[in-house]
Protein backbone atom coordinates (compact mmCIF):
# COMPACT_ATOMS: atom_id res chain seq x y z
CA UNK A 1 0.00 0.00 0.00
CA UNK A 2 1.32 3.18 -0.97
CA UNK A 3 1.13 5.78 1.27
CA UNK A 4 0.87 9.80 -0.07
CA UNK A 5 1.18 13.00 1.74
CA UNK A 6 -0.18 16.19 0.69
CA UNK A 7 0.84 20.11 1.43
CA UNK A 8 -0.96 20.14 4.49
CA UNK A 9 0.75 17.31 6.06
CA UNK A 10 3.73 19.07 7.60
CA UNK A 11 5.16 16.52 9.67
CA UNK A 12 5.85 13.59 7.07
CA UNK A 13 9.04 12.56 8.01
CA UNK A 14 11.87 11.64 5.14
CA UNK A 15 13.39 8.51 4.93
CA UNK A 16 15.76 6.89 3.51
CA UNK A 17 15.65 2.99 2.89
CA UNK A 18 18.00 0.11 3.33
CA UNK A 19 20.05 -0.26 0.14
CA UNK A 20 19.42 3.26 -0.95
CA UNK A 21 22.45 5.57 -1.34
CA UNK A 22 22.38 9.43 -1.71
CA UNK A 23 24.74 12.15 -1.61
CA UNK A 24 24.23 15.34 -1.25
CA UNK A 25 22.68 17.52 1.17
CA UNK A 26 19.89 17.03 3.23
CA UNK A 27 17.59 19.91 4.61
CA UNK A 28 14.42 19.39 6.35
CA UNK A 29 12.30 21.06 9.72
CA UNK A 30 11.32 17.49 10.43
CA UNK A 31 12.75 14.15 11.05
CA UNK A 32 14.99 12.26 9.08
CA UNK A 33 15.09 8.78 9.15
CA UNK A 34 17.91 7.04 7.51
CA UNK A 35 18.25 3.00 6.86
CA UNK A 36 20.58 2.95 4.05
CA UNK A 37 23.46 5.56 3.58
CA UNK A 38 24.09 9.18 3.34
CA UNK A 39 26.74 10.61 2.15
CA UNK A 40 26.49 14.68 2.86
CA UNK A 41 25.25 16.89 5.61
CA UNK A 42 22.58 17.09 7.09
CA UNK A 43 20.29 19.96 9.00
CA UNK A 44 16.72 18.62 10.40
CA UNK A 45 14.93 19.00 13.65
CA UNK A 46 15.34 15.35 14.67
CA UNK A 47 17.94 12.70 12.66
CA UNK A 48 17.37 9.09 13.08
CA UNK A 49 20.29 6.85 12.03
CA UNK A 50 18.91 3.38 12.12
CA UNK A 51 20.93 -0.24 12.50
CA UNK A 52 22.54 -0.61 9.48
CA UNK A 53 22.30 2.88 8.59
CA UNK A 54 25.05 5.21 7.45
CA UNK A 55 25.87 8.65 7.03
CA UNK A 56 29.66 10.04 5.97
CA UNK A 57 29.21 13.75 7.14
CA UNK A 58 28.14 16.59 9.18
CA UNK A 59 24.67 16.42 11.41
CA UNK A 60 23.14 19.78 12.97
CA UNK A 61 19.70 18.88 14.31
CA UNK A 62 18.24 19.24 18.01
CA UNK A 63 17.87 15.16 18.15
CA UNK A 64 19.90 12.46 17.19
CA UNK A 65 19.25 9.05 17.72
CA UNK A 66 22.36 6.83 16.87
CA UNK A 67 21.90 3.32 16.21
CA UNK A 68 24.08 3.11 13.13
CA UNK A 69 27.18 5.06 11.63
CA UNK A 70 28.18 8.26 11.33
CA UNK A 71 31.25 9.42 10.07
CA UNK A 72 31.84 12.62 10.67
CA UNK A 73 31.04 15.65 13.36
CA UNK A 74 27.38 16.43 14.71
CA UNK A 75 26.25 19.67 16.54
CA UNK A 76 23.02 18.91 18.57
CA UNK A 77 20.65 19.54 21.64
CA UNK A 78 20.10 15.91 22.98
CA UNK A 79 22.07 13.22 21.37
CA UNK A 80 20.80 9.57 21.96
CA UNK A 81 23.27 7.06 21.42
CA UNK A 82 22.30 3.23 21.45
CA UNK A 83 23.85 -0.08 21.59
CA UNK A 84 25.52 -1.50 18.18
CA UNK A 85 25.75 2.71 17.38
CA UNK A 86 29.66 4.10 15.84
CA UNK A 87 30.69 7.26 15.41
CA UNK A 88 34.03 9.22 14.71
CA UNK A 89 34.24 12.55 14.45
CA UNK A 90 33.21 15.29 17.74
CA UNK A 91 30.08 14.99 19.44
CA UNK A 92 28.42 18.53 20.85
CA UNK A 93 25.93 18.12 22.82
CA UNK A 94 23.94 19.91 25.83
CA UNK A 95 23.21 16.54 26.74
CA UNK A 96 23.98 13.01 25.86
CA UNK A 97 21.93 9.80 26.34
CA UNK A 98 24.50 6.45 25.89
CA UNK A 99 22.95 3.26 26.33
CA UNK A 100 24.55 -0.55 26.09
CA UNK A 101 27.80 -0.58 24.54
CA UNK A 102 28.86 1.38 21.69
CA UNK A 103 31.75 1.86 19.04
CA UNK A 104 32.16 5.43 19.74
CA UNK A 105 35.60 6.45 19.09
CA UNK A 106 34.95 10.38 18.47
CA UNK A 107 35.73 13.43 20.99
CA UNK A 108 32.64 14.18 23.11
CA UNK A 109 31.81 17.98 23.67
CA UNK A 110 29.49 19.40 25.95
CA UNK A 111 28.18 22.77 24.35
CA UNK A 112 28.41 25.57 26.38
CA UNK A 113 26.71 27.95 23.54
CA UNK A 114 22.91 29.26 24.44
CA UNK A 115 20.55 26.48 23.58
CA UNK A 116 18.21 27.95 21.55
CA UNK A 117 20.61 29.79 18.94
């Protein structure tokens, strides 16, 4: 079943499936969900990086939720980092959720900038 949105949805989140590839940019208000790979930077409200999910590049959102890969730095409010979950690259955060035990191998950062700049 195919599922459509229309203009006055504004919350329809993006995702990207397992096996799909894109580079370039990404640039939303919303959520990104991503199950496949990025390769680019990306600027969204909320960024979801699933198992088996990969992006190579920069993330500035107010959520992250790391179950995946990233490669590369991320600038956020809360960052939620899961079990199975890598990163390199720095981590800035105003504050950092880590649960289980994860490949992180990147410099953590606590922000000290105003929140809601």
């Amino acid at each position: 079943m195919l599922v459509f949105t229309n203009a006055k949805e504004k919350t329809s989140p993006t995702i990207i499936g397992a096996g799909c590839i894109l580079t370039g940019d990404m640039k939303t208000d919303h959520t990104i969900q991503i199950h496949g790979q990025v390769i680019g930077n990306i600027f969204a409200e909320t960024v979801v990086i699933g198992r088996g999910g990969k992006v190579t590049g920069k993330i500035t959102a107010n959520n992250l939720f790391l179950h995946g890969t990233l490669d590369g730095p991320a600038t956020v409010n809360i960052a939620n980092v899961f079990s199975n979950a890598q990163m390199t690259g720095t981590l800035s955060y105003f504050t950092l959720n880590i649960t289980g035990n994860t490949g992180l191998e990147c410099k953590l950062s606590k922000r000290k900038d105003k929140k809601n700049e």
